[in-house]
PDB file of N, CA and C in Angstrom:
ATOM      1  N   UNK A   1       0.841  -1.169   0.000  1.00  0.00           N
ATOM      2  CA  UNK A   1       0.000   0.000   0.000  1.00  0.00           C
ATOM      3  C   UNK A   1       0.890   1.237   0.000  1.00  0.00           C
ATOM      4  N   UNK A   2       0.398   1.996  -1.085  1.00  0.00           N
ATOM      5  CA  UNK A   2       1.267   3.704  -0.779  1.00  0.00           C
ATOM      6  C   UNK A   2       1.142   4.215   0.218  1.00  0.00           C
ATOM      7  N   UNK A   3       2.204   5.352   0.583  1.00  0.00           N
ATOM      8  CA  UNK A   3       2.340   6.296   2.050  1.00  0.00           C
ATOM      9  C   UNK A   3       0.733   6.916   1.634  1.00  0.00           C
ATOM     10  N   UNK A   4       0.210   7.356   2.674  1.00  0.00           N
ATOM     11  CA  UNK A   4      -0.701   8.309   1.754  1.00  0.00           C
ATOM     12  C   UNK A   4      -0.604   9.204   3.525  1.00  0.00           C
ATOM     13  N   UNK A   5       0.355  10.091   2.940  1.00  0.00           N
ATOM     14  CA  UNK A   5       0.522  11.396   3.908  1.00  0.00           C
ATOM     15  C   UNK A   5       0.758  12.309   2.928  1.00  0.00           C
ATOM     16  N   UNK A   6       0.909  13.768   4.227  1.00  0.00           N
ATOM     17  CA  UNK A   6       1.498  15.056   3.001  1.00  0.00           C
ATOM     18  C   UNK A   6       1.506  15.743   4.397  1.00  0.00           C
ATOM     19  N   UNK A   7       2.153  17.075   3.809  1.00  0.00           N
ATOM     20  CA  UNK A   7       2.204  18.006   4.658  1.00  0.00           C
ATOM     21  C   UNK A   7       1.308  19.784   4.276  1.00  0.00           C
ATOM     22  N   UNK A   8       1.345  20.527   4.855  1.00  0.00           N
ATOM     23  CA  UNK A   8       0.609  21.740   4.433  1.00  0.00           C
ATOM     24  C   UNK A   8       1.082  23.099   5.138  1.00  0.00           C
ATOM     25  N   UNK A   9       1.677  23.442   4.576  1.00  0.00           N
ATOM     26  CA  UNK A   9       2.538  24.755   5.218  1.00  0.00           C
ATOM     27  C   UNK A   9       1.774  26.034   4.760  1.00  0.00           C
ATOM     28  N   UNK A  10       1.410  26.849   5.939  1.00  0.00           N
ATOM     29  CA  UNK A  10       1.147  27.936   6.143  1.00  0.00           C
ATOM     30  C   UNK A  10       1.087  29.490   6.861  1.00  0.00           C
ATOM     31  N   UNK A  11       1.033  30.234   6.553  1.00  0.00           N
ATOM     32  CA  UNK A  11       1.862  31.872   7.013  1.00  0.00           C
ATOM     33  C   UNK A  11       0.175  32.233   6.919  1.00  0.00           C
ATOM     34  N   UNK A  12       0.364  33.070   8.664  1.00  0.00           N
ATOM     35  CA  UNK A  12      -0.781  34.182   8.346  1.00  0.00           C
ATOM     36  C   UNK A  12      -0.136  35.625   9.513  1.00  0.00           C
ATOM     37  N   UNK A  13      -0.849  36.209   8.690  1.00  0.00           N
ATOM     38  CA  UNK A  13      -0.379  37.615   9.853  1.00  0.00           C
ATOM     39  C   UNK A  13      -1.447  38.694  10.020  1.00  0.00           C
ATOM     40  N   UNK A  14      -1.161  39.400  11.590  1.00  0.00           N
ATOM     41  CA  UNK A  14      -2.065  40.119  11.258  1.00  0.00           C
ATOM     42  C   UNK A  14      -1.990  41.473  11.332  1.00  0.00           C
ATOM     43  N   UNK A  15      -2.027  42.788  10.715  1.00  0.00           N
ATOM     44  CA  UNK A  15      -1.438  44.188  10.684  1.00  0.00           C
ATOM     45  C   UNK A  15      -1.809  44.615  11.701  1.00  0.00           C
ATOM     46  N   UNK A  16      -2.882  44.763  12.758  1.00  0.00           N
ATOM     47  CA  UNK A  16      -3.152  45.455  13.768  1.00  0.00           C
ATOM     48  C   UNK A  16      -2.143  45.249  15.052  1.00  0.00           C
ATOM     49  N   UNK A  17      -1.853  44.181  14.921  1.00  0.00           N
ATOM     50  CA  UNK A  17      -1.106  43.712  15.752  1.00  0.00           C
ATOM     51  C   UNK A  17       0.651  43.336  15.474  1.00  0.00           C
ATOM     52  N   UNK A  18       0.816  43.672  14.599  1.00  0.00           N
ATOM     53  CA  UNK A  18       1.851  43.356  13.856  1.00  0.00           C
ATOM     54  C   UNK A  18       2.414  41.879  14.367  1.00  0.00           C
ATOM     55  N   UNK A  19       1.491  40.654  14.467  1.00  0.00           N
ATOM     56  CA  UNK A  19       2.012  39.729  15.017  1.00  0.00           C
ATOM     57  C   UNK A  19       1.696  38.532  13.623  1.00  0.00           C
ATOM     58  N   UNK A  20       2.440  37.215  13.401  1.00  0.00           N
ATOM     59  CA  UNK A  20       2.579  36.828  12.263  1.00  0.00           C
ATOM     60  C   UNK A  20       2.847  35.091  12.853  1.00  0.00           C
ATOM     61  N   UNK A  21       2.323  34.394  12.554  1.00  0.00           N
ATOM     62  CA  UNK A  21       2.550  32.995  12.634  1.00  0.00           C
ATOM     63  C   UNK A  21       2.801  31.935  11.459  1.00  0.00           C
ATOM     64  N   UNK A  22       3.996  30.945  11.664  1.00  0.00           N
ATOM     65  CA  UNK A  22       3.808  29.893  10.628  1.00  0.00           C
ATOM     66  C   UNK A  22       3.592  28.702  11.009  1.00  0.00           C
ATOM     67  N   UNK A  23       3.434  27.811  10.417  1.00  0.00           N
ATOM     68  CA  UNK A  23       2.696  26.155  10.320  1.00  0.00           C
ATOM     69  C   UNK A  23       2.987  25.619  10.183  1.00  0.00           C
ATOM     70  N   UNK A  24       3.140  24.356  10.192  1.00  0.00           N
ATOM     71  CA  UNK A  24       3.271  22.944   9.438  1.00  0.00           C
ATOM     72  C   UNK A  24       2.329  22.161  10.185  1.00  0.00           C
ATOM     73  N   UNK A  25       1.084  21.183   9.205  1.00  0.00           N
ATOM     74  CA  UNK A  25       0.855  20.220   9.392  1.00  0.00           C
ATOM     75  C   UNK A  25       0.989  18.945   8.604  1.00  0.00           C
ATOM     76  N   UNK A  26       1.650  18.125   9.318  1.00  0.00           N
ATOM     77  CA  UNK A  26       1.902  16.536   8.714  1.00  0.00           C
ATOM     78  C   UNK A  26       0.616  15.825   9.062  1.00  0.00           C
ATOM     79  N   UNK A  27       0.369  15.362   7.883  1.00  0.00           N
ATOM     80  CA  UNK A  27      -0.774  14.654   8.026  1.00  0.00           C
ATOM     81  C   UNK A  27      -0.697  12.691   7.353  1.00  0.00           C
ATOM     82  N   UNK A  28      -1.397  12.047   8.220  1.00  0.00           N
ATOM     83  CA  UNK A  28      -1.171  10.743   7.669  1.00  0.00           C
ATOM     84  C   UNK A  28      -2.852  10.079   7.681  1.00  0.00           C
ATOM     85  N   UNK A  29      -2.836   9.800   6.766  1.00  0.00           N
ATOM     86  CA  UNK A  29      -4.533   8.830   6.791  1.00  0.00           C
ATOM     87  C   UNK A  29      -3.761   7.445   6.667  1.00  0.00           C
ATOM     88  N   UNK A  30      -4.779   6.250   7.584  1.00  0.00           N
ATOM     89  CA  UNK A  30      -4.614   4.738   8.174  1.00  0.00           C
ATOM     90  C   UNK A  30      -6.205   4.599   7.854  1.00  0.00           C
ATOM     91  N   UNK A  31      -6.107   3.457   6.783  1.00  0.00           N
ATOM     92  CA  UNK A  31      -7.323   2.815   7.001  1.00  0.00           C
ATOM     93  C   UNK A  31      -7.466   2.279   7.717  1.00  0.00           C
ATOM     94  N   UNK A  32      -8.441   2.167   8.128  1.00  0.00           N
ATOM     95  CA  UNK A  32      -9.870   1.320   8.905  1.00  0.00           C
ATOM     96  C   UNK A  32     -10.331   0.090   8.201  1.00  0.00           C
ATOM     97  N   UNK A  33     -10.680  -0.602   8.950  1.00  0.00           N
ATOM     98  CA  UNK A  33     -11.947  -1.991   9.042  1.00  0.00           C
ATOM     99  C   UNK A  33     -12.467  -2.363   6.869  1.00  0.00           C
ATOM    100  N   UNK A  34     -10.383  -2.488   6.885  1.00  0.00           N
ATOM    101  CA  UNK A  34     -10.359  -3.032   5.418  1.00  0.00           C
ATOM    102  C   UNK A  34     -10.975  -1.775   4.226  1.00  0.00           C
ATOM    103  N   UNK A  35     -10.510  -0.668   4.920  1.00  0.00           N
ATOM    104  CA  UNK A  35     -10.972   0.094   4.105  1.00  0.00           C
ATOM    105  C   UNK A  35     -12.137   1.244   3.881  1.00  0.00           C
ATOM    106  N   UNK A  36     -12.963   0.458   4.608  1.00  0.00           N
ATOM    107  CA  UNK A  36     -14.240   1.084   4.540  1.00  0.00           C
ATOM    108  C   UNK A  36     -14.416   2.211   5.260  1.00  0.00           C
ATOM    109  N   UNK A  37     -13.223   2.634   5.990  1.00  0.00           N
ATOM    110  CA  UNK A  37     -13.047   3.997   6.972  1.00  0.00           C
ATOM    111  C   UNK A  37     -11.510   4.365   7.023  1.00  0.00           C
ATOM    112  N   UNK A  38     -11.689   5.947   7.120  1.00  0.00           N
ATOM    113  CA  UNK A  38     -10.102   5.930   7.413  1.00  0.00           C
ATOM    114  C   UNK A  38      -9.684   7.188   8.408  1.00  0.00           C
ATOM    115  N   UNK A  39      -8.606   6.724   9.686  1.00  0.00           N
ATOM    116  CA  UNK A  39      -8.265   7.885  10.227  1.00  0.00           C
ATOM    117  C   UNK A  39      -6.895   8.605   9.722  1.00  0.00           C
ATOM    118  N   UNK A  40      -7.653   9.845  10.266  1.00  0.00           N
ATOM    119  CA  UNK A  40      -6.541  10.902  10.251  1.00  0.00           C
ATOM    120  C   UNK A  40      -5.226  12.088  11.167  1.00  0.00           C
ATOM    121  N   UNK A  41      -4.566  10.895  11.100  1.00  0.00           N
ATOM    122  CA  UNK A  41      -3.220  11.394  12.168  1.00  0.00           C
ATOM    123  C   UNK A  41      -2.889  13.248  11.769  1.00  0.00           C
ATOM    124  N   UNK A  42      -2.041  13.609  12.594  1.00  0.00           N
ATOM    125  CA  UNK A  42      -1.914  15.260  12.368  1.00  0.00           C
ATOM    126  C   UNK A  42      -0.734  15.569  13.577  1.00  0.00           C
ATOM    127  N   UNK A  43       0.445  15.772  13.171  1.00  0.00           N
ATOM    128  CA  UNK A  43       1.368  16.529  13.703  1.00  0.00           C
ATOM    129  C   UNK A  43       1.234  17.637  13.612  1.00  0.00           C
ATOM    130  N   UNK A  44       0.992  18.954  14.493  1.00  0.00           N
ATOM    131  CA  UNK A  44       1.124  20.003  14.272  1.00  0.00           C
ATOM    132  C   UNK A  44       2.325  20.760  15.016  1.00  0.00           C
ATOM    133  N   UNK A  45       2.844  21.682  13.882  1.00  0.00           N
ATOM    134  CA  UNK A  45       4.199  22.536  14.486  1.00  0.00           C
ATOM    135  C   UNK A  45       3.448  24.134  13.841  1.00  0.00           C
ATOM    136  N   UNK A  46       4.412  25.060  14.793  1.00  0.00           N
ATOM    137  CA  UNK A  46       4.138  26.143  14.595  1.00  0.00           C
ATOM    138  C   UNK A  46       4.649  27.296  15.398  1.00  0.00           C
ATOM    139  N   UNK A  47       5.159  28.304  15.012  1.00  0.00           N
ATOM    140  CA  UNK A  47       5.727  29.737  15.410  1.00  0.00           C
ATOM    141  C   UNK A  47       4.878  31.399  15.570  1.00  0.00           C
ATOM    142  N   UNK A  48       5.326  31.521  16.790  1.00  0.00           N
ATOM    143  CA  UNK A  48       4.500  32.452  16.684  1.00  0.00           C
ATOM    144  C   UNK A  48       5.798  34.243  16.673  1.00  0.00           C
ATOM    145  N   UNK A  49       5.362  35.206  16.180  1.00  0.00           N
ATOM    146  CA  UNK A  49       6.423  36.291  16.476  1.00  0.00           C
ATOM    147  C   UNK A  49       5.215  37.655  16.041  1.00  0.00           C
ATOM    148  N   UNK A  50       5.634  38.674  16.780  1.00  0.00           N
ATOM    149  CA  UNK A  50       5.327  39.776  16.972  1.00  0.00           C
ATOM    150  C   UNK A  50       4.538  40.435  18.836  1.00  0.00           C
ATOM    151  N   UNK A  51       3.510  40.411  18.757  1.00  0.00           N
ATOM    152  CA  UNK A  51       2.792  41.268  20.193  1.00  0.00           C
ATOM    153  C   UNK A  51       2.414  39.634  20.449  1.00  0.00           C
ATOM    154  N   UNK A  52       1.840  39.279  19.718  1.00  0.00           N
ATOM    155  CA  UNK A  52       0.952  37.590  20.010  1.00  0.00           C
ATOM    156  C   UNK A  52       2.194  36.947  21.113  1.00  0.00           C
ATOM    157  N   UNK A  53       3.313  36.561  20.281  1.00  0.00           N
ATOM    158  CA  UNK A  53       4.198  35.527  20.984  1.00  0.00           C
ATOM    159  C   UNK A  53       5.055  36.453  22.409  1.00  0.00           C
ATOM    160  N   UNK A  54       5.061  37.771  22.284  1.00  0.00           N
ATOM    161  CA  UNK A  54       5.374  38.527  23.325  1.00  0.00           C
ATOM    162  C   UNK A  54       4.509  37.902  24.630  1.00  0.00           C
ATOM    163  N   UNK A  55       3.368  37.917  24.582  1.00  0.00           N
ATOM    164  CA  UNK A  55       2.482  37.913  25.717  1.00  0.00           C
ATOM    165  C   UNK A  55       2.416  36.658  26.130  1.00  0.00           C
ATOM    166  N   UNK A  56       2.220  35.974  24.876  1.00  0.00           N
ATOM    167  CA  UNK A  56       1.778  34.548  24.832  1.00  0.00           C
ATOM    168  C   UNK A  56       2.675  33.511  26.011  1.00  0.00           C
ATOM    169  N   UNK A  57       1.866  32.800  27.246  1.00  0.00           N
ATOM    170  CA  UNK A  57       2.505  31.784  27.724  1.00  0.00           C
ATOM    171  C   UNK A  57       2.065  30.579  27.749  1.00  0.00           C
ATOM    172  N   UNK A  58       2.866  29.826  28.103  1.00  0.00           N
ATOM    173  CA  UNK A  58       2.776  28.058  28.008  1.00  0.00           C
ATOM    174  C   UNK A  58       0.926  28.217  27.573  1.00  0.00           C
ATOM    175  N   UNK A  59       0.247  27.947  28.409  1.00  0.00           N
ATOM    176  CA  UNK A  59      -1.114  27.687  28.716  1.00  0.00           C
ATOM    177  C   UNK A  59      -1.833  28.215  28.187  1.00  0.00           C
ATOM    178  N   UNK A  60      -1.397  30.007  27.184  1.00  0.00           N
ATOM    179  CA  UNK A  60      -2.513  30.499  26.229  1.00  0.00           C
ATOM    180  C   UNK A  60      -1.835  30.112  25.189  1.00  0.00           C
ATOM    181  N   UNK A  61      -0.465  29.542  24.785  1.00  0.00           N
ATOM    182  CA  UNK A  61      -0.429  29.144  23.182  1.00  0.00           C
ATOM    183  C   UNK A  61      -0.585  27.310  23.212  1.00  0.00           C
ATOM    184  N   UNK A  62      -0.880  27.173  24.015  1.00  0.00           N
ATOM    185  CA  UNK A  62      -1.610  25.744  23.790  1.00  0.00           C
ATOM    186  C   UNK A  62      -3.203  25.885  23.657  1.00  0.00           C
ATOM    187  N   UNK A  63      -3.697  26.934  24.113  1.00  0.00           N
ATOM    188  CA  UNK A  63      -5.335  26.762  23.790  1.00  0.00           C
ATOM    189  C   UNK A  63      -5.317  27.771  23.035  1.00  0.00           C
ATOM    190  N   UNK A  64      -4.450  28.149  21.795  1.00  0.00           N
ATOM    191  CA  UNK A  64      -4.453  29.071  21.226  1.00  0.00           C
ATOM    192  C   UNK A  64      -4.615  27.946  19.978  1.00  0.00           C
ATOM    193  N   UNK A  65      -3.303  26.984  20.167  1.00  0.00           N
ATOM    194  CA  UNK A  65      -2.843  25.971  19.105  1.00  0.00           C
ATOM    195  C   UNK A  65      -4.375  25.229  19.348  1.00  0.00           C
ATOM    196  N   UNK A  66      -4.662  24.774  20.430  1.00  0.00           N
ATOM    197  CA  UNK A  66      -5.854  23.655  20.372  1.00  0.00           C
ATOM    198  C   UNK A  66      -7.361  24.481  19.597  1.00  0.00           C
ATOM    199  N   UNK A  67      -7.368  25.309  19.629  1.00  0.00           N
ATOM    200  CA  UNK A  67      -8.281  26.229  18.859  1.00  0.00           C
ATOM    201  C   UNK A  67      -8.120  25.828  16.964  1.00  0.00           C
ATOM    202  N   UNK A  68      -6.798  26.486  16.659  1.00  0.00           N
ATOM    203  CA  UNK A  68      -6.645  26.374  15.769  1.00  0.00           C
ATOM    204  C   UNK A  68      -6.662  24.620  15.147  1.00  0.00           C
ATOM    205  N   UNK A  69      -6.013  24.228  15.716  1.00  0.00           N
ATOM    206  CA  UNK A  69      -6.697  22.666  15.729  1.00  0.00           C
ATOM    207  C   UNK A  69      -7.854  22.016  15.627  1.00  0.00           C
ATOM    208  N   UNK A  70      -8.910  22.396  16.344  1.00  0.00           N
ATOM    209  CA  UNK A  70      -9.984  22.247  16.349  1.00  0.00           C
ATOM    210  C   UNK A  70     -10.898  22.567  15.027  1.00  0.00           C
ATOM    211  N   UNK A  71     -10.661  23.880  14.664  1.00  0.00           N
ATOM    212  CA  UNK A  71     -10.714  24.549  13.494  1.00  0.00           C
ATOM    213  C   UNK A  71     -10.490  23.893  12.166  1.00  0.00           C
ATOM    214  N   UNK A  72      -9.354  23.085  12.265  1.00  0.00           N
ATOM    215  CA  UNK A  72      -8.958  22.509  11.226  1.00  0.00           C
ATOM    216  C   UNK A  72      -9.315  21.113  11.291  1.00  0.00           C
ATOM    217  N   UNK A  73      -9.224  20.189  12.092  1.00  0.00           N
ATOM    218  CA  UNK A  73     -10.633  19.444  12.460  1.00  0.00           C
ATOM    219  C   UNK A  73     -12.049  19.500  11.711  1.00  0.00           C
ATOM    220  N   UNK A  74     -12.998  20.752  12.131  1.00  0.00           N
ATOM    221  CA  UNK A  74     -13.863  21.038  11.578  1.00  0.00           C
ATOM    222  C   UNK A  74     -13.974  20.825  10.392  1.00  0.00           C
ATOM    223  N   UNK A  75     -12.799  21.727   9.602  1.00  0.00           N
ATOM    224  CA  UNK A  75     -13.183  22.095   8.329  1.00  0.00           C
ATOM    225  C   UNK A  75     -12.676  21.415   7.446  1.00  0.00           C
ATOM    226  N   UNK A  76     -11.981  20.152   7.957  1.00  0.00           N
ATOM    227  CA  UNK A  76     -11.651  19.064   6.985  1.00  0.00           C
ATOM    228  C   UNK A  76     -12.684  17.579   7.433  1.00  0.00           C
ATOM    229  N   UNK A  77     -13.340  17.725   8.695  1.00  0.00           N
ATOM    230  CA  UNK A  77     -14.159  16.854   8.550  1.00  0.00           C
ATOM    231  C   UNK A  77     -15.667  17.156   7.630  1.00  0.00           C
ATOM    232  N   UNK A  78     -15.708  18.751   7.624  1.00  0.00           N
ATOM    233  CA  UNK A  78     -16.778  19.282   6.488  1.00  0.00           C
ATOM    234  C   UNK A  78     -16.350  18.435   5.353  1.00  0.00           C
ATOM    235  N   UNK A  79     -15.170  18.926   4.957  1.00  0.00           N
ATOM    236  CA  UNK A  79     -14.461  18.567   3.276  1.00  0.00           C
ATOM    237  C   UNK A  79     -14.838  17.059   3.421  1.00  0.00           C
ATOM    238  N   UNK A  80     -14.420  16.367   3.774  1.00  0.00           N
ATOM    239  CA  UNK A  80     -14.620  14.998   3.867  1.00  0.00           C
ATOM    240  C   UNK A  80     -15.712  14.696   3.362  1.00  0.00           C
ATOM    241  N   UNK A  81     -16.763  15.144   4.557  1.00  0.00           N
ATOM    242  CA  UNK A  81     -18.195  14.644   4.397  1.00  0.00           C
ATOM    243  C   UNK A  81     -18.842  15.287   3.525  1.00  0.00           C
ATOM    244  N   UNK A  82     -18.220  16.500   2.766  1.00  0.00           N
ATOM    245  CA  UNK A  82     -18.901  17.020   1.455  1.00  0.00           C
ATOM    246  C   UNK A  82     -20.213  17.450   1.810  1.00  0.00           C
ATOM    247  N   UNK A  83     -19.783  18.330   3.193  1.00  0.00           N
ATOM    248  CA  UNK A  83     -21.176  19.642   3.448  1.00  0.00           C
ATOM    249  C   UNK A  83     -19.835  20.861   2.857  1.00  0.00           C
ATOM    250  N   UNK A  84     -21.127  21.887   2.871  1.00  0.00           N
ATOM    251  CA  UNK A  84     -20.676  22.950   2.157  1.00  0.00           C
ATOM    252  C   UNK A  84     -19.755  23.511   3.580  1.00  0.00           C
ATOM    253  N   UNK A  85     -18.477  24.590   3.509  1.00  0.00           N
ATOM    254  CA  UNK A  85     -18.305  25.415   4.707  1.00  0.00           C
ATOM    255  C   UNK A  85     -18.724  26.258   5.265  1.00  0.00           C
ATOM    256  N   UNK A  86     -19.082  26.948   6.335  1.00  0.00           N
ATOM    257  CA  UNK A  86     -19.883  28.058   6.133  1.00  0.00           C
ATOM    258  C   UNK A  86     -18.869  29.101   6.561  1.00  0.00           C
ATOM    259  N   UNK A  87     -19.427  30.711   6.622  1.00  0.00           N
ATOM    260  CA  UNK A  87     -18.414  31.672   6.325  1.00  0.00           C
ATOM    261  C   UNK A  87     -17.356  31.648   6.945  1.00  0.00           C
ATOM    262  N   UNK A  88     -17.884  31.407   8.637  1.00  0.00           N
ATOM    263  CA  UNK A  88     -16.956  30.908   9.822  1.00  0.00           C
ATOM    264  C   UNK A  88     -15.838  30.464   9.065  1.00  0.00           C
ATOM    265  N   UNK A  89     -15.893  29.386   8.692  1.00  0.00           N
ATOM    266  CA  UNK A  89     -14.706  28.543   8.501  1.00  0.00           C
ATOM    267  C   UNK A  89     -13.811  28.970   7.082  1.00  0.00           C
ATOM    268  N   UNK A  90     -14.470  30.016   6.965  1.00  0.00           N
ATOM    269  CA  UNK A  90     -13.537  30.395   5.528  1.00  0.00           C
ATOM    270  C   UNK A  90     -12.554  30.343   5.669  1.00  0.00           C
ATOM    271  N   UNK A  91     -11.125  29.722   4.954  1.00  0.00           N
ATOM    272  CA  UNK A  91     -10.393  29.310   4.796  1.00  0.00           C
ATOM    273  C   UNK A  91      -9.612  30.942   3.968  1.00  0.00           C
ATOM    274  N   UNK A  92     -10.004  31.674   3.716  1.00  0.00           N
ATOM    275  CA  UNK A  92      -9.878  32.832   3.055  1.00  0.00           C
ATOM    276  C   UNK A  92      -9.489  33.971   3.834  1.00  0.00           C
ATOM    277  N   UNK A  93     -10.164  33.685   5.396  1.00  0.00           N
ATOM    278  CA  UNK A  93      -9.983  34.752   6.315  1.00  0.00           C
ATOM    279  C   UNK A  93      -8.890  35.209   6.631  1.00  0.00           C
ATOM    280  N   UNK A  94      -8.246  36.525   7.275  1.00  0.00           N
ATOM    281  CA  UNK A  94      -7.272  36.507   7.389  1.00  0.00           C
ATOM    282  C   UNK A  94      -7.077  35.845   8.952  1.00  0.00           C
ATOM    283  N   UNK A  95      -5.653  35.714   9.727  1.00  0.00           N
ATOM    284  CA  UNK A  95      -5.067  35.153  11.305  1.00  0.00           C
ATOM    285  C   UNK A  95      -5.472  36.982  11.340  1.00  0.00           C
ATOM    286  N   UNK A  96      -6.710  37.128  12.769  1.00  0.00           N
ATOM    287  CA  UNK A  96      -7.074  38.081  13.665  1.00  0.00           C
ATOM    288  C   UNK A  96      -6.504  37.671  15.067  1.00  0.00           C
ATOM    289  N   UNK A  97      -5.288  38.211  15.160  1.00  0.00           N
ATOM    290  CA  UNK A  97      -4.901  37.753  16.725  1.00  0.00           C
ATOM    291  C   UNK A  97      -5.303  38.476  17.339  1.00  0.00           C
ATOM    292  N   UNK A  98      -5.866  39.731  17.538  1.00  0.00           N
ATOM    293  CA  UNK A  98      -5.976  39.924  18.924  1.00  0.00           C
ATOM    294  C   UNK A  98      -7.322  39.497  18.980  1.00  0.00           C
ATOM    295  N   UNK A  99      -8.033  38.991  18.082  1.00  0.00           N
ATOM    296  CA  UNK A  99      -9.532  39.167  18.417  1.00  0.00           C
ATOM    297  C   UNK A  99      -9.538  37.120  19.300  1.00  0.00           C
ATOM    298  N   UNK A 100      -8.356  36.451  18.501  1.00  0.00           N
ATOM    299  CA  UNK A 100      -8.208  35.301  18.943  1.00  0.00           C
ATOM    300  C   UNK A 100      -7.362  35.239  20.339  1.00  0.00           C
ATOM    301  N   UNK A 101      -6.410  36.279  20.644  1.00  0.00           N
ATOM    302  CA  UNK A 101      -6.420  36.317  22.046  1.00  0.00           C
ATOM    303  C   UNK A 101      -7.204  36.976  23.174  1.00  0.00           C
ATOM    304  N   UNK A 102      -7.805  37.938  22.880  1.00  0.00           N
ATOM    305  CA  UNK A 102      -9.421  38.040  23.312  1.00  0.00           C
ATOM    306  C   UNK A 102     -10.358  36.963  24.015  1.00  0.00           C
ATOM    307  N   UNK A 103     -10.838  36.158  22.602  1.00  0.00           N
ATOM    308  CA  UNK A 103     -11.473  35.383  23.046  1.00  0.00           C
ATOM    309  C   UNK A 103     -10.800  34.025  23.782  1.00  0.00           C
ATOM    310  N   UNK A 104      -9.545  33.778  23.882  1.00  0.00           N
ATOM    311  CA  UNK A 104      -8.779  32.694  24.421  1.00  0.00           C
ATOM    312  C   UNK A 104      -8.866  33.220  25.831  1.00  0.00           C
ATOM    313  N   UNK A 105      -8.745  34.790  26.432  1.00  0.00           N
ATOM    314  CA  UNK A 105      -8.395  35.013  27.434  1.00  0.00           C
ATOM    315  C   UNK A 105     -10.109  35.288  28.118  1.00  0.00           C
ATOM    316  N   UNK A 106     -10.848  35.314  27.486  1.00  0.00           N
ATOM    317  CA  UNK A 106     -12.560  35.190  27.949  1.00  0.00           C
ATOM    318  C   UNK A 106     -12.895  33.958  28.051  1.00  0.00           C
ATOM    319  N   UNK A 107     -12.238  33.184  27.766  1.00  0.00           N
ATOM    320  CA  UNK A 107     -12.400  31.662  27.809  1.00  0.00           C
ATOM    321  C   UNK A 107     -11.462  31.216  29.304  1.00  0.00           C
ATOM    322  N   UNK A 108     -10.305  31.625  29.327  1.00  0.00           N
ATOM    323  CA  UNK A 108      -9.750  30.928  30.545  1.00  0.00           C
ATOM    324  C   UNK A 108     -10.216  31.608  31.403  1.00  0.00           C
ATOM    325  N   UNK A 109     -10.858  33.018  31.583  1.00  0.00           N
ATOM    326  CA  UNK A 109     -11.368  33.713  32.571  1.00  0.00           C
ATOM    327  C   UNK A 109     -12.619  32.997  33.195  1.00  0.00           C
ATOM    328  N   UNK A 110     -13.291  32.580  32.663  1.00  0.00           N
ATOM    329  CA  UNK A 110     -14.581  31.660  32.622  1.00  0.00           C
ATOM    330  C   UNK A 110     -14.294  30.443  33.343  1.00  0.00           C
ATOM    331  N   UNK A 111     -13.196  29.947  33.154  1.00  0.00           N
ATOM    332  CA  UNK A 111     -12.631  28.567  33.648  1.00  0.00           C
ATOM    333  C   UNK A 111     -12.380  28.767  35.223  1.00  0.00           C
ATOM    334  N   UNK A 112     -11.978  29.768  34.657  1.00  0.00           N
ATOM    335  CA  UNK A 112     -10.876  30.141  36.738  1.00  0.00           C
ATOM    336  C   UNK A 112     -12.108  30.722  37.447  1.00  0.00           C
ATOM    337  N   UNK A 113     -12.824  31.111  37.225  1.00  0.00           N
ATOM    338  CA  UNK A 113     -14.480  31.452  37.618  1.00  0.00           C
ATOM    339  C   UNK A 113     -15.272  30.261  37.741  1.00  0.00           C
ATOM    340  N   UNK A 114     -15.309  29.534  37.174  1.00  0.00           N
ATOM    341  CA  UNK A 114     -16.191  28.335  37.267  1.00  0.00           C
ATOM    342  C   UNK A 114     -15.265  27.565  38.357  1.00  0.00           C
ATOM    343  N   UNK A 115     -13.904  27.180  38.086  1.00  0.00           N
ATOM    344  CA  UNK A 115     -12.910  26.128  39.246  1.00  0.00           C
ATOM    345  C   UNK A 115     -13.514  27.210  40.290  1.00  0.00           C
ATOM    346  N   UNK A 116     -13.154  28.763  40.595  1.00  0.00           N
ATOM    347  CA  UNK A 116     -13.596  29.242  41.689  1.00  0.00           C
ATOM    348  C   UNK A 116     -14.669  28.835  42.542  1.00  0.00           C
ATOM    349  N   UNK A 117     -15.998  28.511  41.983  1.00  0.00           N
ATOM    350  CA  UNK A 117     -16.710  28.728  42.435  1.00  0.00           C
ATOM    351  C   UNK A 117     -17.117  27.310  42.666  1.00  0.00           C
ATOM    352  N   UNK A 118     -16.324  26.476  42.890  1.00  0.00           N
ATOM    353  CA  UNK A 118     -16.474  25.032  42.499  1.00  0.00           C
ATOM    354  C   UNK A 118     -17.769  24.418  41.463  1.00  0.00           C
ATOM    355  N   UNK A 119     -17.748  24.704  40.412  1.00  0.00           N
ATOM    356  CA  UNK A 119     -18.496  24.186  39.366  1.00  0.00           C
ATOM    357  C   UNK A 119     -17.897  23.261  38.328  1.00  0.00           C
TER     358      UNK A 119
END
């Protein structure tokens, strides 16, 4: 059986912030149950530089990365299953960091509020 991997390298940046990130994902598909299914492995690497990676520590560029992950998740299990994308996931958009560290840091705020309050 052929390798059937690849990789996908990508640059986004964003001017407000003058902050700029690059990519790599390695990707490997393993069939399944003789075929009839197949998973999809995913190494992800990636750099961050400008205001973003200034601020950025351990714990917001991992739920920064797991975001973007997720994301890409999504929008290749769309492709897969051959639903349409919707705008969200445009692939066209530009990397908005501060609006993505924003919402990363309204998200862990929520967390440490909820552990607070034992919930």
């Amino acid at each position: 059986m052929e390798n059937l991997s690849g990789r996908i390298v990508g640059i986004g940046s964003d001017q407000r912030s003058r902050s700029s990130t690059q990519g790599e994902i390695r990707y490997h598909l393993v069939p399944l149950e003789q075929g009839a299914a197949t998973r999809v492995e995913l190494s992800i690497g990636y750099s961050l530089k400008g205001m973003l990676a200034q601020i950025a520590r351990d714990g917001l560029v991992r739920d920064l990365a797991a975001r973007l992950t997720a994301d890409f998740e999504r929008n290749l299990d769309r492709h897969l299953s051959g639903v349409p994308a919707d705008g969200a996931a445009d692939t066209s958009q530009n990397l908005n960091a501060v609006s993505l560290l924003i919402d990363l840091l309204r998200k862990r705020a929520q967390r440490t509020i909820q552990r607070m309050l034992g919930r």
